[in-house]
Protein backbone atom coordinates (compact mmCIF):
# COMPACT_ATOMS: atom_id res chain seq x y z
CA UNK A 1 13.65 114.01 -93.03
CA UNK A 2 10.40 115.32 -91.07
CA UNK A 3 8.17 118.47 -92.32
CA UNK A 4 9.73 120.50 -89.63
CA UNK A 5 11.44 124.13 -89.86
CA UNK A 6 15.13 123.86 -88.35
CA UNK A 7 14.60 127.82 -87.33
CA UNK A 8 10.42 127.99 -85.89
CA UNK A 9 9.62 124.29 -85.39
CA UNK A 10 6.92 124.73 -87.65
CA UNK A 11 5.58 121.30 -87.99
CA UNK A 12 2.77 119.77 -90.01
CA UNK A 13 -0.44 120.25 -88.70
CA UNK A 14 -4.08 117.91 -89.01
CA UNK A 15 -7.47 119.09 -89.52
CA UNK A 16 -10.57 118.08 -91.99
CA UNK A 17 -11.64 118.52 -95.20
CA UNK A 18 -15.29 119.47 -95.28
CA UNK A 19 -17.56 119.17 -98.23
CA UNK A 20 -21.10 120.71 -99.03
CA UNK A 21 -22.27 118.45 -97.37
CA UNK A 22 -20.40 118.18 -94.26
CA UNK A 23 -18.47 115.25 -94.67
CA UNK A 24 -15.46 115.80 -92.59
CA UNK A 25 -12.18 113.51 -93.95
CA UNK A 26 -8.62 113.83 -92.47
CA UNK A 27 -6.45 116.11 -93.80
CA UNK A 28 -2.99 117.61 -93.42
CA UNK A 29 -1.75 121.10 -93.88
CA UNK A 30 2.14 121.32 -94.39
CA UNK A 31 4.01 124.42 -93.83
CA UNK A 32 6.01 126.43 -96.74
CA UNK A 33 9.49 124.75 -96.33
CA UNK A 34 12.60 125.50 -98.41
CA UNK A 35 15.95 124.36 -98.70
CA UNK A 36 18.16 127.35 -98.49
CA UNK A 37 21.48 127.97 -97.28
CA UNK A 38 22.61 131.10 -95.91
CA UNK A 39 26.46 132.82 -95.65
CA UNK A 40 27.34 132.85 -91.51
CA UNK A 41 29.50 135.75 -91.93
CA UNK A 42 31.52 135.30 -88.08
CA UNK A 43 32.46 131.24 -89.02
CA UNK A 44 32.39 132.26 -92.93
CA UNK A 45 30.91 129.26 -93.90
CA UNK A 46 27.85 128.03 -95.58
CA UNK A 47 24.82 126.62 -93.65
CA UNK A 48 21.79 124.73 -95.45
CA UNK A 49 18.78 124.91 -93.75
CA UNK A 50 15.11 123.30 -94.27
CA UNK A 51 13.26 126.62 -92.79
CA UNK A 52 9.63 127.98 -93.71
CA UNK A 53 9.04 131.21 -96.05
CA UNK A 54 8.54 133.22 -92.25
CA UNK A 55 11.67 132.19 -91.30
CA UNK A 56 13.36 133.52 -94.29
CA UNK A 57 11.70 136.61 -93.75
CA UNK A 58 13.03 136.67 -90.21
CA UNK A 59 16.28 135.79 -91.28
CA UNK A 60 15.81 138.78 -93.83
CA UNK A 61 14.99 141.02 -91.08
CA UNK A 62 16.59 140.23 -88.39
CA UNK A 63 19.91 138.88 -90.21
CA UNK A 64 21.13 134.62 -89.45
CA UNK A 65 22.84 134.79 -86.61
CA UNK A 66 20.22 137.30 -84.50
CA UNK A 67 17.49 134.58 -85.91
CA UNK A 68 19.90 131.83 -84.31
CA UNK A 69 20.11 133.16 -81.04
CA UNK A 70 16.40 134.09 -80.82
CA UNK A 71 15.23 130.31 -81.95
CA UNK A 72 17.90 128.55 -79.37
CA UNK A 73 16.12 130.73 -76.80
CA UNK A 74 12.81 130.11 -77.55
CA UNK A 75 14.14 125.99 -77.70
CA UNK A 76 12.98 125.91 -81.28
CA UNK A 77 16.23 125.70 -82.73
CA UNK A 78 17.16 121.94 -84.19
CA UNK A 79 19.76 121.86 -86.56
């Protein structure tokens, strides 16, 4: 499965090492992803999602389902 967040769309991102002596090599930068699930209390079932550590915090915050309905309007919801 792809480095992706199911909640932001966080996806991994490509940039350059540089040395001392600026050399520049390819590089990627992946973002924090866990594999968590979380208790949907209005189905009352278990989800397991691949999200990033600021998603958790948003889902923290603002609670799962909030976090849901924000991401599927922003279209960065893929589960």
């Amino acid at each position: 499965m792809a480095k992706v967040c199911q909640l932001t769309g966080k996806r991994t991102q490509v940039g350059n090492n540089v040395s001392h002596a600026n050399n520049k090599t390819k590089r990627k930068f992946y973002p924090n992803l866990q594999t968590k699930k979380f208790y949907l209390e209005s189905e009352g079932v278990w989800v397991s999602l691949k999200v990033s550590a600021k998603a958790i915090r948003t889902i923290n915050k603002k609670g799962l389902e909030a976090a849901l309905v924000d991401a599927a309007r922003k279209g960065t919801l893929n589960v």
